[in-house]
N, C-alpha and C. Protein backbone atom coordinates (compact mmCIF):
# COMPACT_ATOMS: atom_id res chain seq x y z
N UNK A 1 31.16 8.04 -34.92
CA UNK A 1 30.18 9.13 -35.06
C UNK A 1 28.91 8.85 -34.26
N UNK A 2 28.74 7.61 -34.29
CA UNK A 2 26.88 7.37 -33.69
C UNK A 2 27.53 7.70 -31.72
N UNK A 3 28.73 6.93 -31.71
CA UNK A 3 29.08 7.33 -30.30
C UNK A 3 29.16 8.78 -30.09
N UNK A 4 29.21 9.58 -30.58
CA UNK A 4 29.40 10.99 -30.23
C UNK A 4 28.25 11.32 -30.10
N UNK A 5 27.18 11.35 -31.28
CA UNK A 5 25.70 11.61 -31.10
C UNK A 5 25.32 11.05 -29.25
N UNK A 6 25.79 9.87 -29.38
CA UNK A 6 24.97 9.31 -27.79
C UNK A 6 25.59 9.97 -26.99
N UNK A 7 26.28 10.37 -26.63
CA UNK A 7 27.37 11.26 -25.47
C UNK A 7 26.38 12.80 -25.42
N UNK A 8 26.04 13.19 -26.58
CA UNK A 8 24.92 14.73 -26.94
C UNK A 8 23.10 13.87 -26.46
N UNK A 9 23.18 12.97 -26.94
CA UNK A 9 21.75 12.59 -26.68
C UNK A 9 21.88 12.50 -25.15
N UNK A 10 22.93 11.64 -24.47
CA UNK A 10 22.68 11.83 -22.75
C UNK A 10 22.70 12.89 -22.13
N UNK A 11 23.35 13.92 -22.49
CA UNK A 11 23.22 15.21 -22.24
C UNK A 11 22.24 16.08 -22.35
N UNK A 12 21.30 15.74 -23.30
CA UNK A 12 20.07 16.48 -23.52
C UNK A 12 19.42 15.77 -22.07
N UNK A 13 19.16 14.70 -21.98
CA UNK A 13 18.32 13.69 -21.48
C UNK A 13 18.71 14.53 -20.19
N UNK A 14 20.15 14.62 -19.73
CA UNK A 14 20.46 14.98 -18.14
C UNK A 14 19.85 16.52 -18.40
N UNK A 15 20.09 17.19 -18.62
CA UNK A 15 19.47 18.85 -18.98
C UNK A 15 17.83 18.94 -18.67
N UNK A 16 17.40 17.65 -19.38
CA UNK A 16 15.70 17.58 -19.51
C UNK A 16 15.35 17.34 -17.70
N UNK A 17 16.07 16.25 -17.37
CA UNK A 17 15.91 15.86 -16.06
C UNK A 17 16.31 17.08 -15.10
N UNK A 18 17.29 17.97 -15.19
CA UNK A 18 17.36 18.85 -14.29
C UNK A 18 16.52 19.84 -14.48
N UNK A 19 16.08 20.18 -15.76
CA UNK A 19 14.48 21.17 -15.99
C UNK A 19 13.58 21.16 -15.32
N UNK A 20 13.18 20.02 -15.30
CA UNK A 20 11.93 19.43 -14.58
C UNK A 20 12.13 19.20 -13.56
N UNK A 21 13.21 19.57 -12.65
CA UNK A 21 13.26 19.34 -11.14
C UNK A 21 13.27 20.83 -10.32
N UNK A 22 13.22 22.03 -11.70
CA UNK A 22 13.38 23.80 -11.33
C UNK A 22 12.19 23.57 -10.56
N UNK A 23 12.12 24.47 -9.71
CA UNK A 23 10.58 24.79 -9.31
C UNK A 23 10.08 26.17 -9.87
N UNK A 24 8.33 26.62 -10.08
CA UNK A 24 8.05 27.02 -10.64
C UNK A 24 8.61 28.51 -10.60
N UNK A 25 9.01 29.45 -11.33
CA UNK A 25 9.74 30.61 -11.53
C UNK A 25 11.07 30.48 -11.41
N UNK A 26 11.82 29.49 -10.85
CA UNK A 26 13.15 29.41 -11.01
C UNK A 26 13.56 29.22 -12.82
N UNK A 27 14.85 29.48 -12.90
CA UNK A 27 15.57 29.68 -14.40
C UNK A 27 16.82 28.81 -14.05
N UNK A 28 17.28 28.50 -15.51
CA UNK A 28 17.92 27.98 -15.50
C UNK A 28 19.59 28.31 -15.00
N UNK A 29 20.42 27.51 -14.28
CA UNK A 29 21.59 28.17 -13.96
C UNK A 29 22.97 27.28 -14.45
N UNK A 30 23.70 28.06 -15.06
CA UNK A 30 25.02 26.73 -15.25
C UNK A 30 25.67 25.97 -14.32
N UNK A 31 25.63 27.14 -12.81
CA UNK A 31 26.77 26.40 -12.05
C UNK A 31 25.62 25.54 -11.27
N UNK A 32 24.27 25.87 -10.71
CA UNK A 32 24.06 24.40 -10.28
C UNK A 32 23.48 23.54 -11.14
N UNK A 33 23.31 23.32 -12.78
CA UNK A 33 23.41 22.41 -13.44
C UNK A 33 24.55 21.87 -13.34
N UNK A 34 25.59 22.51 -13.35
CA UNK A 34 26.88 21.61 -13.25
C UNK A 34 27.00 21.00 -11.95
N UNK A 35 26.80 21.34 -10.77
CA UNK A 35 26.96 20.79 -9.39
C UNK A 35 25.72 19.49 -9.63
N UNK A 36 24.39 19.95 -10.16
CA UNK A 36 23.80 18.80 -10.34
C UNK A 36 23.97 17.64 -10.69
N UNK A 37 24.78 17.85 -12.10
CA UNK A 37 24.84 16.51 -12.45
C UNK A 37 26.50 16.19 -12.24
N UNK A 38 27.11 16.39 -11.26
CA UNK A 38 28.18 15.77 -10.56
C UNK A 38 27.81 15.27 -10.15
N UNK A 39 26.64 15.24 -9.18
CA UNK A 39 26.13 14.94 -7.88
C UNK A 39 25.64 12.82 -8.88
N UNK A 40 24.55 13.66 -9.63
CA UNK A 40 24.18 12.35 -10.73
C UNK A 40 25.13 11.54 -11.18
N UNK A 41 26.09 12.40 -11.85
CA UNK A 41 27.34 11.21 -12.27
C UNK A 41 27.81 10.64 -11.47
N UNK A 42 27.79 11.03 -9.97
CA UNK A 42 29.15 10.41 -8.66
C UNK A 42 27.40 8.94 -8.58
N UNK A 43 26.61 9.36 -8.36
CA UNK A 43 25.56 8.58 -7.88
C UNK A 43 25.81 7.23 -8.83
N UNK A 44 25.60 7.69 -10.11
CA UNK A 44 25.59 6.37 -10.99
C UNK A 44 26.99 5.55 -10.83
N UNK A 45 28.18 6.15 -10.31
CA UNK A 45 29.22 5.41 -10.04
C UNK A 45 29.21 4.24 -9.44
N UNK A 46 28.66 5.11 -8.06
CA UNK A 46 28.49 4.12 -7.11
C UNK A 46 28.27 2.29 -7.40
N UNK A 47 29.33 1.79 -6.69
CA UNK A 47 28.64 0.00 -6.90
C UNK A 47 27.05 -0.16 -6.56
N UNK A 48 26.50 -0.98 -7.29
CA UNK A 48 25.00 -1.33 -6.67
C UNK A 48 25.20 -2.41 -5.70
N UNK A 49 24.34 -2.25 -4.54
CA UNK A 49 24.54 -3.07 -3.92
C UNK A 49 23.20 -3.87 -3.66
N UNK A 50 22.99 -4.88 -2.70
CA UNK A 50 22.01 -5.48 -2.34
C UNK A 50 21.88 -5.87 -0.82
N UNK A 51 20.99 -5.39 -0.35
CA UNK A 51 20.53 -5.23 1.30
C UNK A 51 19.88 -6.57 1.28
N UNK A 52 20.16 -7.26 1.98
CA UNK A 52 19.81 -8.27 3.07
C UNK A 52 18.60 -7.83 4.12
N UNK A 53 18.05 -9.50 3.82
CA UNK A 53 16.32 -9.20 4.22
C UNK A 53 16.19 -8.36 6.01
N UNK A 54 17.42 -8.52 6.56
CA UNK A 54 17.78 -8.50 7.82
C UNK A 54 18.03 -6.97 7.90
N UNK A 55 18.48 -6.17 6.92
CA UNK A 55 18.64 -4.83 6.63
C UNK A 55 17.13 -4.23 6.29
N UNK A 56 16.61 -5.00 5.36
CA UNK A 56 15.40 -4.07 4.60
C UNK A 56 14.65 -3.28 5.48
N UNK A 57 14.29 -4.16 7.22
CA UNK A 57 13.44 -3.34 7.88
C UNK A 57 13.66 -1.83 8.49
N UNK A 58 15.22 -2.04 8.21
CA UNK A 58 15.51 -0.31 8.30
C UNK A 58 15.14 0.76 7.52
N UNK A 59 14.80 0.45 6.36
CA UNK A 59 13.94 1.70 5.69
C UNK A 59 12.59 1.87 6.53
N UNK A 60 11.93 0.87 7.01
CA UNK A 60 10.83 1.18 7.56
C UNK A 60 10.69 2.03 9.00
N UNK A 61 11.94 1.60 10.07
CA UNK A 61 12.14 2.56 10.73
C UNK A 61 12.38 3.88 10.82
N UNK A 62 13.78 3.88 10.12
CA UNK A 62 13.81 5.19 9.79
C UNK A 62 12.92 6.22 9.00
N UNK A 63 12.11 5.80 8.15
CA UNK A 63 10.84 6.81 8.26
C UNK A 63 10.00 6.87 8.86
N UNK A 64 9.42 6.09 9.76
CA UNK A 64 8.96 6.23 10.89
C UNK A 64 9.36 6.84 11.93
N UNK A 65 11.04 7.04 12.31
CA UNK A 65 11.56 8.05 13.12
C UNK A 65 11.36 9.26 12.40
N UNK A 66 11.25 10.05 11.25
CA UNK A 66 11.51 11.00 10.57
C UNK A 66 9.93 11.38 10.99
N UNK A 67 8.94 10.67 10.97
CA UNK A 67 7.29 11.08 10.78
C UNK A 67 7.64 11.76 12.25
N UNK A 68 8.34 10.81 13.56
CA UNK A 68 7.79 11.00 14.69
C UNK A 68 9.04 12.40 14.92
N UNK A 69 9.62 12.52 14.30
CA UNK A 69 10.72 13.86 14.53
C UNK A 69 9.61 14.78 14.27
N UNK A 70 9.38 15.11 12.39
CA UNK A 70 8.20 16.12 12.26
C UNK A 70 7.26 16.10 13.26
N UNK A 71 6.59 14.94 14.02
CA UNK A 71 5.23 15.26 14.68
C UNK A 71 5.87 16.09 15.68
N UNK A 72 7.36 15.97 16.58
CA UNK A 72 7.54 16.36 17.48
C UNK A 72 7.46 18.08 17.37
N UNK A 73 8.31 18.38 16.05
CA UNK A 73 8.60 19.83 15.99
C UNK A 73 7.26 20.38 15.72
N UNK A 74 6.06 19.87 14.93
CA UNK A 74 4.85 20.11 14.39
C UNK A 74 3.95 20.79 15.94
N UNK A 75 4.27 19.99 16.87
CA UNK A 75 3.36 19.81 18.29
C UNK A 75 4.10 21.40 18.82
N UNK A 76 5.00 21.44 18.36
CA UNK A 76 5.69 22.89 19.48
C UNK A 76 5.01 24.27 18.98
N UNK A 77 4.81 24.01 17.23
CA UNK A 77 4.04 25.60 16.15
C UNK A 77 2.67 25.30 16.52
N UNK A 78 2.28 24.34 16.50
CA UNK A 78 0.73 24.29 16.80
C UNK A 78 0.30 24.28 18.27
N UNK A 79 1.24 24.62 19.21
CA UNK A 79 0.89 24.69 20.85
C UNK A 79 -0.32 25.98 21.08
N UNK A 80 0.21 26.83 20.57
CA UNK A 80 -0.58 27.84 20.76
C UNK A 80 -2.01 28.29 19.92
N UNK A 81 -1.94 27.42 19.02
CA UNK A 81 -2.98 27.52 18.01
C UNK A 81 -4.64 26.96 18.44
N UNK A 82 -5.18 26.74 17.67
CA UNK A 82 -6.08 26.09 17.69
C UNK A 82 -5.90 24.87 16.68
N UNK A 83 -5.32 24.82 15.91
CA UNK A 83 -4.64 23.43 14.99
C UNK A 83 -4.14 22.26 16.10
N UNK A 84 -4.75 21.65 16.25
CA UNK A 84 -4.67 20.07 17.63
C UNK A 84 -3.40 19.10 16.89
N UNK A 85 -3.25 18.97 15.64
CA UNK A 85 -2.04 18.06 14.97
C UNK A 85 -1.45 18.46 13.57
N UNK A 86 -0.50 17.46 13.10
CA UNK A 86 -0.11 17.64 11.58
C UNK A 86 -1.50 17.12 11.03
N UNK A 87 -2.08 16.45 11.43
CA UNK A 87 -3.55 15.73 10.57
C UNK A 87 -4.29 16.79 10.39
N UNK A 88 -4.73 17.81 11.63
CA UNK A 88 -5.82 18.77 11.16
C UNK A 88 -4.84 19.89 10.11
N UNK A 89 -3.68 20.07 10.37
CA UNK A 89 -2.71 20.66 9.24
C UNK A 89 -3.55 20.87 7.60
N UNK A 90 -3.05 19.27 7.50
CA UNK A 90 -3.03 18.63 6.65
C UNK A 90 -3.89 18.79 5.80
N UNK A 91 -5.20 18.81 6.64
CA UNK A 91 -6.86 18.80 6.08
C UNK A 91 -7.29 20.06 5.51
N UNK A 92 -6.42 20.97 6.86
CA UNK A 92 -7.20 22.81 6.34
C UNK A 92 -5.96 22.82 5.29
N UNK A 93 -4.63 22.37 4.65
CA UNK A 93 -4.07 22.80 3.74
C UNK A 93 -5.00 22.48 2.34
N UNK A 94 -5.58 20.95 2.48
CA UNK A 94 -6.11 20.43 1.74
C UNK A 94 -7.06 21.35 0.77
N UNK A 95 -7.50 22.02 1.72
CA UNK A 95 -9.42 22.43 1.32
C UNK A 95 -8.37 24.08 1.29
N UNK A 96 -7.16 24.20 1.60
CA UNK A 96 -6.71 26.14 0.89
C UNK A 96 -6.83 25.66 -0.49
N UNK A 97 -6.49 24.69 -1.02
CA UNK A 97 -5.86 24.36 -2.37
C UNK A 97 -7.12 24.14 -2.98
N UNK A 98 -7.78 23.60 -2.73
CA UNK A 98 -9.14 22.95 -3.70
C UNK A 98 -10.47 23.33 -3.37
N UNK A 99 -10.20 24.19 -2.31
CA UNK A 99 -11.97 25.26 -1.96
C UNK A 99 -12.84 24.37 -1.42
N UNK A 100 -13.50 23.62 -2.22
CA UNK A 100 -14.36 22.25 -2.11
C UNK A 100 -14.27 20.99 -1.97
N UNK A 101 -14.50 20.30 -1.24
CA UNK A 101 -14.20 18.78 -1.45
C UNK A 101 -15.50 17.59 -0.15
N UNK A 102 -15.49 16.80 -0.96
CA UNK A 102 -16.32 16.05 -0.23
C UNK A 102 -15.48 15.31 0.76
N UNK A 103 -16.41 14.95 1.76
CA UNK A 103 -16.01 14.78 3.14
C UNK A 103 -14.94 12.90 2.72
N UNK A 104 -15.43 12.29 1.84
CA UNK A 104 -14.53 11.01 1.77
C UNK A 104 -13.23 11.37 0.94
N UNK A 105 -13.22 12.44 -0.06
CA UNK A 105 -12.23 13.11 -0.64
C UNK A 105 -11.16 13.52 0.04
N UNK A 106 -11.51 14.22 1.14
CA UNK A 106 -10.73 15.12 2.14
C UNK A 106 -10.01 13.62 2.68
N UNK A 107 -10.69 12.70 3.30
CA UNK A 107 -10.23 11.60 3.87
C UNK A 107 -8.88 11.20 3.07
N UNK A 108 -9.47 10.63 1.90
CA UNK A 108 -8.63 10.25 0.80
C UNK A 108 -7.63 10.34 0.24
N UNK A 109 -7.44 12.18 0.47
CA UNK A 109 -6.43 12.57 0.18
C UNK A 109 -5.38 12.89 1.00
N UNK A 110 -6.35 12.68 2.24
CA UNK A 110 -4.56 13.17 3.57
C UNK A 110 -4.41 11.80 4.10
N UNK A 111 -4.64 10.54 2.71
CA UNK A 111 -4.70 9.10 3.85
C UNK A 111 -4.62 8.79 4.96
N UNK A 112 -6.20 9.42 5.06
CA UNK A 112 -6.40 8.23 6.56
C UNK A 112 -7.47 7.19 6.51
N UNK A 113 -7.36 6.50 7.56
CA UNK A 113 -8.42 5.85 7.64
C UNK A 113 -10.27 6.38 8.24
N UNK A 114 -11.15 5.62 7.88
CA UNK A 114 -12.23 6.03 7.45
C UNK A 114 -12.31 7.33 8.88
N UNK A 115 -12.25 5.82 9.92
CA UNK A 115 -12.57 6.41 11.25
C UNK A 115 -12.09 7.72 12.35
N UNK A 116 -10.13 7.55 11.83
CA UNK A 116 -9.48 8.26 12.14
C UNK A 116 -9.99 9.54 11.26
N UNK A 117 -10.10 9.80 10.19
CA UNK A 117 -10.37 11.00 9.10
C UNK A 117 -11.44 11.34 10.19
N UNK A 118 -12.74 10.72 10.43
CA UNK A 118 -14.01 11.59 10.52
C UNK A 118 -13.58 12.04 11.88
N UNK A 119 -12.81 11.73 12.65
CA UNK A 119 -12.49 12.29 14.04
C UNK A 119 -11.71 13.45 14.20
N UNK A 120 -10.67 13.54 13.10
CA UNK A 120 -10.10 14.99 12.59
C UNK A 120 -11.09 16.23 11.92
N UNK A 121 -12.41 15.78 11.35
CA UNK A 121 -12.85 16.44 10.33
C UNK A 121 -14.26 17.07 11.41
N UNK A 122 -14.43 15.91 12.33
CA UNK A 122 -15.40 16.33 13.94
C UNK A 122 -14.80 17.28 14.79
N UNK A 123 -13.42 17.13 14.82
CA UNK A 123 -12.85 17.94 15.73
C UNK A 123 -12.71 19.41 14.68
N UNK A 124 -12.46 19.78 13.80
CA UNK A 124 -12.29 20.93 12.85
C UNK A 124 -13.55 21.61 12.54
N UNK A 125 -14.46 20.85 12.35
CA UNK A 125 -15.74 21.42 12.75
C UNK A 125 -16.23 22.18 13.87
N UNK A 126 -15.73 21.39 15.00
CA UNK A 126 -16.33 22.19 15.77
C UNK A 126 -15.64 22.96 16.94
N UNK A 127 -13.71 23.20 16.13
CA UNK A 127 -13.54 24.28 16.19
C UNK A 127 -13.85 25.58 14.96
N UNK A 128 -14.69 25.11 14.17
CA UNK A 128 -14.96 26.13 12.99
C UNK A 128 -14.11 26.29 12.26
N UNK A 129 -13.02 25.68 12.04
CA UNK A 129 -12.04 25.73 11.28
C UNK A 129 -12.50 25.79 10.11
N UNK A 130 -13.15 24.97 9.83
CA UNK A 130 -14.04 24.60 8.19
C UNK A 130 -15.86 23.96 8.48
N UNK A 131 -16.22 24.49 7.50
CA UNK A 131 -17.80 24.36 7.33
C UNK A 131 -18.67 23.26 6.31
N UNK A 132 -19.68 23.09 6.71
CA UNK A 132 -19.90 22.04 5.39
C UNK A 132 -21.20 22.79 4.89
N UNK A 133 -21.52 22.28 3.95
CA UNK A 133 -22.63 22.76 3.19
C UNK A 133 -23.00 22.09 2.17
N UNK A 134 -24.40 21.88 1.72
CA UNK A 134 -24.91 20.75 1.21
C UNK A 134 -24.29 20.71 -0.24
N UNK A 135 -24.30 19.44 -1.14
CA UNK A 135 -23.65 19.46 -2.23
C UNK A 135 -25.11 19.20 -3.38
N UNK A 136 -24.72 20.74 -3.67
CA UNK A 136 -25.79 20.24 -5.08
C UNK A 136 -25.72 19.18 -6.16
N UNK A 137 -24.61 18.76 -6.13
CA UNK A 137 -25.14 17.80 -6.85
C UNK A 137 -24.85 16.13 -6.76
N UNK A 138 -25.38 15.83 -5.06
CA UNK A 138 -25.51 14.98 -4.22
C UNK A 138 -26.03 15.27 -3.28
N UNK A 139 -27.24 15.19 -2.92
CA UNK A 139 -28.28 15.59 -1.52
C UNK A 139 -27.80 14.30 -0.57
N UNK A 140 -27.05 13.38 -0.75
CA UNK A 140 -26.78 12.51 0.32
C UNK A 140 -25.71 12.66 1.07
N UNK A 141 -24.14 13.95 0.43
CA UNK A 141 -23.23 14.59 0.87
C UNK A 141 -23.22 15.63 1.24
N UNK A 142 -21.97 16.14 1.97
CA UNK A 142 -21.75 17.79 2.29
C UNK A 142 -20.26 17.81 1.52
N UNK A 143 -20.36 19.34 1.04
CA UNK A 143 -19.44 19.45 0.56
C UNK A 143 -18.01 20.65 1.80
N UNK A 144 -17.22 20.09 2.21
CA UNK A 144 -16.35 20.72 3.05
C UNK A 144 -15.77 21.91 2.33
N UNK A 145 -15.65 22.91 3.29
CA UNK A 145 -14.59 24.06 2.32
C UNK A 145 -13.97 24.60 4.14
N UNK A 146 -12.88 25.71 3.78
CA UNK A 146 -11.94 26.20 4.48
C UNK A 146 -12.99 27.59 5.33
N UNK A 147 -13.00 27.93 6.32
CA UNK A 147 -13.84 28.70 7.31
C UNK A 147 -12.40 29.87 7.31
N UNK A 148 -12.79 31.30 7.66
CA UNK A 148 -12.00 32.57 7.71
C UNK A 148 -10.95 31.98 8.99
N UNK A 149 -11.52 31.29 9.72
CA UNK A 149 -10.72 31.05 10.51
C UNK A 149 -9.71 30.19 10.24
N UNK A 150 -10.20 29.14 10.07
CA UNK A 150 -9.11 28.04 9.48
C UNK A 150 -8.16 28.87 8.38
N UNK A 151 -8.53 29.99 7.30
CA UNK A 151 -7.88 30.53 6.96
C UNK A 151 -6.50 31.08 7.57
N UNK A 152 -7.01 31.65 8.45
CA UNK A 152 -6.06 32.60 9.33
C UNK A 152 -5.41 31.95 10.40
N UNK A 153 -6.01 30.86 10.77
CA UNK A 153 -4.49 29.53 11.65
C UNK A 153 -3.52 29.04 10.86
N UNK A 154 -3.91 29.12 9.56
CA UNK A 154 -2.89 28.23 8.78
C UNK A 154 -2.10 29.45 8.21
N UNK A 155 -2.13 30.83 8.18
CA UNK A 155 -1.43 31.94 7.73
C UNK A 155 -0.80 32.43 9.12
N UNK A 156 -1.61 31.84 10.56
CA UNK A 156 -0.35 32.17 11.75
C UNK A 156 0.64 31.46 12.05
N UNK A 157 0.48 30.04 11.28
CA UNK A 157 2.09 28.70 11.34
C UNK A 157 2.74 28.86 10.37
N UNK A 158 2.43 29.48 9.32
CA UNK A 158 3.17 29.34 7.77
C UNK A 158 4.40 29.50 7.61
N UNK A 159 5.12 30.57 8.70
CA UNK A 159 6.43 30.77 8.51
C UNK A 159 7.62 29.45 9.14
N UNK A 160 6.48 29.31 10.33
CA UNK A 160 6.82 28.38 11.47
C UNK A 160 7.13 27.08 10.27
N UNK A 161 6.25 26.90 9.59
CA UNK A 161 5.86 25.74 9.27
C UNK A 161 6.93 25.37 7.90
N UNK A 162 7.29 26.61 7.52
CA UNK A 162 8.47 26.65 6.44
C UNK A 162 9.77 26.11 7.43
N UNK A 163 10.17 26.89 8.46
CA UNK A 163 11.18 26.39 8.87
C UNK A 163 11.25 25.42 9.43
N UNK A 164 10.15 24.94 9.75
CA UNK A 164 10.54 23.34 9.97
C UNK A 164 10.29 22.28 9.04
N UNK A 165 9.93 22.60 7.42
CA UNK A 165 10.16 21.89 6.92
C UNK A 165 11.94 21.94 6.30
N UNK A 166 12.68 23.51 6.73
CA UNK A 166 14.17 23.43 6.58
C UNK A 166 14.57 22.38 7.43
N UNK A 167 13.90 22.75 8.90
CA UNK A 167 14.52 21.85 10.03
C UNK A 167 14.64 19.75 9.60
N UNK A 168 13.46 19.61 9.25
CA UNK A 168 13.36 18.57 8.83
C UNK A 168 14.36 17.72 7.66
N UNK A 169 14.46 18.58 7.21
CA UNK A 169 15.44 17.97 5.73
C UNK A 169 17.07 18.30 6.72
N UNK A 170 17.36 18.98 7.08
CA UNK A 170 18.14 18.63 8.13
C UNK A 170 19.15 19.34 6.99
N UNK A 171 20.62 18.37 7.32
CA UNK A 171 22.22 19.16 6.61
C UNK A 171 22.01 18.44 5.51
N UNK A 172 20.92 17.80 4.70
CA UNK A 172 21.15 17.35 3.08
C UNK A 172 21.32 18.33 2.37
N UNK A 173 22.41 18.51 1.25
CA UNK A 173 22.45 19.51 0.24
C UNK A 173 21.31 19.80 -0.16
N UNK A 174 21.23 20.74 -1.25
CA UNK A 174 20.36 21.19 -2.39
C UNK A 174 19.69 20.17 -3.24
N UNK A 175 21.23 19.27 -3.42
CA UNK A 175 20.85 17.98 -4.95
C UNK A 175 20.70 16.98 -3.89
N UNK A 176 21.08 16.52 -2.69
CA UNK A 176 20.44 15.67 -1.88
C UNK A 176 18.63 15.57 -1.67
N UNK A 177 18.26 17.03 -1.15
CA UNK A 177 16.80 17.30 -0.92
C UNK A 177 15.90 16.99 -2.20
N UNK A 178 16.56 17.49 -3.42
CA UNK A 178 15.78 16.75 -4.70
C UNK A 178 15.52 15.60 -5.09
N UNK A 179 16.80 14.72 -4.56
CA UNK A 179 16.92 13.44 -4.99
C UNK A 179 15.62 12.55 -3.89
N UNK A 180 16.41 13.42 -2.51
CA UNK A 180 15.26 12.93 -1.43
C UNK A 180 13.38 13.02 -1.80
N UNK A 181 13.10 14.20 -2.35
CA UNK A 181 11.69 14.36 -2.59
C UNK A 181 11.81 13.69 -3.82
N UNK A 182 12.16 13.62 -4.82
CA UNK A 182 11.96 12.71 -5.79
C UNK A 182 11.41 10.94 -4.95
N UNK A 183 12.43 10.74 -4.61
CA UNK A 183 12.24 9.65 -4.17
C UNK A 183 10.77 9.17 -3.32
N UNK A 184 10.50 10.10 -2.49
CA UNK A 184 9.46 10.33 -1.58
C UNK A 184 8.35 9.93 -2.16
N UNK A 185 8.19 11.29 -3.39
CA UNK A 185 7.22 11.18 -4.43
C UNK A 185 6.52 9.74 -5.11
N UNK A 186 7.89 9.28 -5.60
CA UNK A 186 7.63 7.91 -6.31
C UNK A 186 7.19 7.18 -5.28
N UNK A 187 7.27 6.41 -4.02
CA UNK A 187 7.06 6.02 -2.95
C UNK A 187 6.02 6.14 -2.82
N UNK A 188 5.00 7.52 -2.55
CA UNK A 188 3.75 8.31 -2.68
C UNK A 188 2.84 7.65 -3.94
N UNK A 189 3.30 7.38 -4.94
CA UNK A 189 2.79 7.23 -6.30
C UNK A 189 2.60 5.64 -6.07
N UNK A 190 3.68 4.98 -5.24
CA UNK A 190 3.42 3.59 -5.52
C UNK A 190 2.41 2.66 -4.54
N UNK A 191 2.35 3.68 -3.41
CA UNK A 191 1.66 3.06 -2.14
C UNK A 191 0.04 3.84 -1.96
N UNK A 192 -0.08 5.06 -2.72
CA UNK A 192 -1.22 5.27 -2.55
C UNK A 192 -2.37 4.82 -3.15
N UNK A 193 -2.03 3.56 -4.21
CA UNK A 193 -3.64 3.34 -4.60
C UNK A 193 -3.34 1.63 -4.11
N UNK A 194 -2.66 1.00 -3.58
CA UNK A 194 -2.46 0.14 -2.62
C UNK A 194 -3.41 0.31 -1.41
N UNK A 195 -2.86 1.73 -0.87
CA UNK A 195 -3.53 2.18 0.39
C UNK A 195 -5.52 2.21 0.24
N UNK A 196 -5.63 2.84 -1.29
CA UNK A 196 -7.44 3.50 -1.33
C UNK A 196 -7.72 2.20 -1.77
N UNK A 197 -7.41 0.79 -2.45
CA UNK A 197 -8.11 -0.25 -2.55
C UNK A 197 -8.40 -1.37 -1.51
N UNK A 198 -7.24 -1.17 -0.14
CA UNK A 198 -7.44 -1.79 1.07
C UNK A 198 -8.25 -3.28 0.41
N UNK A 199 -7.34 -3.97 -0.14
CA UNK A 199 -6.96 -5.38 -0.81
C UNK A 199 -6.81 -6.73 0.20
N UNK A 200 -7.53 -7.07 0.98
CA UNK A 200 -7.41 -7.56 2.38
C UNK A 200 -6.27 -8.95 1.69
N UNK A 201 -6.60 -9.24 0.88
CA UNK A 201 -5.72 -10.76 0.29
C UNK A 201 -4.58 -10.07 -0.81
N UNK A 202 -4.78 -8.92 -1.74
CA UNK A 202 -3.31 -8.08 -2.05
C UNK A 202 -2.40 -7.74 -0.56
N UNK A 203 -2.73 -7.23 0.20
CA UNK A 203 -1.97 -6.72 1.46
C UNK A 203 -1.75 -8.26 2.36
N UNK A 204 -2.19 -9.07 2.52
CA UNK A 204 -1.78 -10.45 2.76
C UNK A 204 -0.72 -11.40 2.32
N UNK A 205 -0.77 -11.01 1.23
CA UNK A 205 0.17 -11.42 0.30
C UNK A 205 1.53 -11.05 0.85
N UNK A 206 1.57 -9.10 0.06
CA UNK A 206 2.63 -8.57 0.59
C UNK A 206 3.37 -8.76 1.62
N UNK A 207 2.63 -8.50 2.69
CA UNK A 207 2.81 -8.63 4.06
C UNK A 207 3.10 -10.10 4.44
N UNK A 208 2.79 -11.14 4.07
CA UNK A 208 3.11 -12.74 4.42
C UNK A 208 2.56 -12.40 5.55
N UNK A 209 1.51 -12.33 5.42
CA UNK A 209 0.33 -12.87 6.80
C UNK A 209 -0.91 -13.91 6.01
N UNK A 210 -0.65 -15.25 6.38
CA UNK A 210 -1.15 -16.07 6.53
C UNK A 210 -2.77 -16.21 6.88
């Protein structure tokens, strides 16, 4: 009997996990819950294996080829624009979403570095993309927001910019692309406050630099 309960309890658990992977207004469906968690059950089959130190550096390439694929297709929608990269992208998406933000914020959040950020945020300026204006409540900052214009460059790539994020994910299924951004995510979660504490003897460590 307690074994039967656990067979219903994993099932809730897989149900909960495919809930939370709907995106917002999607509903629930039987047949790709069921394709889902095939996909999950074949995964957990799988033998675990273990990569060799001689292997590991291939995760690092290959997303590094994937960045320099996107930059490539990124450079062809933004030819005609006034948008110069995925970085200034990045920045005017930043400030659609959050209206306001201070100029080390903006940095912060599209990780870059100090120097590289203020050279994206110089160049966006003074194509007017976005404006600054003093922050009441810090006279030693400006607070950045999104300019009509910058509005309206980022509403002339949008479609562009959808299909090449299809283009990008390439022939992965449906439950592939989830598993893929899941993954991404966590990755995202584990390296970004690594990245904002810039740990000169934590990152020494890691890295085995002496």
């Amino acid at each position: 009997m307690l074994k039967k309960y656990s067979n219903i309890k994993k099932l809730i658990d897989w149900a909960e996990r495919f809930e939370s992977q709907l995106s917002d207004g999607e509903e629930w469906d039987d047949e790709n819950f069921a394709s889902w968690l095939s996909h999950e059950v074949n995964l957990a089959k799988k033998v675990d294996t273990t990569l060799s130190e001689k292997t590991k550096p291939f995760i690092t390439m290959y997303i590094y080829f994937m960045y320099k694929y996107a930059l490539f297709y990124s450079r062809k929608i933004f030819k005609h624009t006034l948008i110069y990269s995925i970085d200034d992208f990045s920045v005017l998406a930043s400030l659609l979403t959050n209206k306001q933000l201070k100029k080390t914020d903006v940095i912060r959040n599209n990780i870059s570095e100090k120097s590289s950020g203020n050279e994206v945020l110089k160049r966006l300026l003074r194509q007017k993309l976005i404006k600054e204006t003093d922050n009441p409540n810090d006279k030693r900052s400006k607070l950045l927001e999104l300019s009509p214009a910058g509005f309206n460059e980022i509403n002339s790539v949008r479609s562009q910019l959808e299909k090449m994020g299809s283009l990008v994910a390439g022939d992965l299924s449906e439950q592939e692309k989830i598993v893929l951004l899941n993954m991404l995510s966590k990755l995202h979660d584990y390296h970004k406050p690594i990245f904002e504490a810039n740990d000169e003897k934590l990152l020494n460590e890691k890295l085995g630099i002496q």
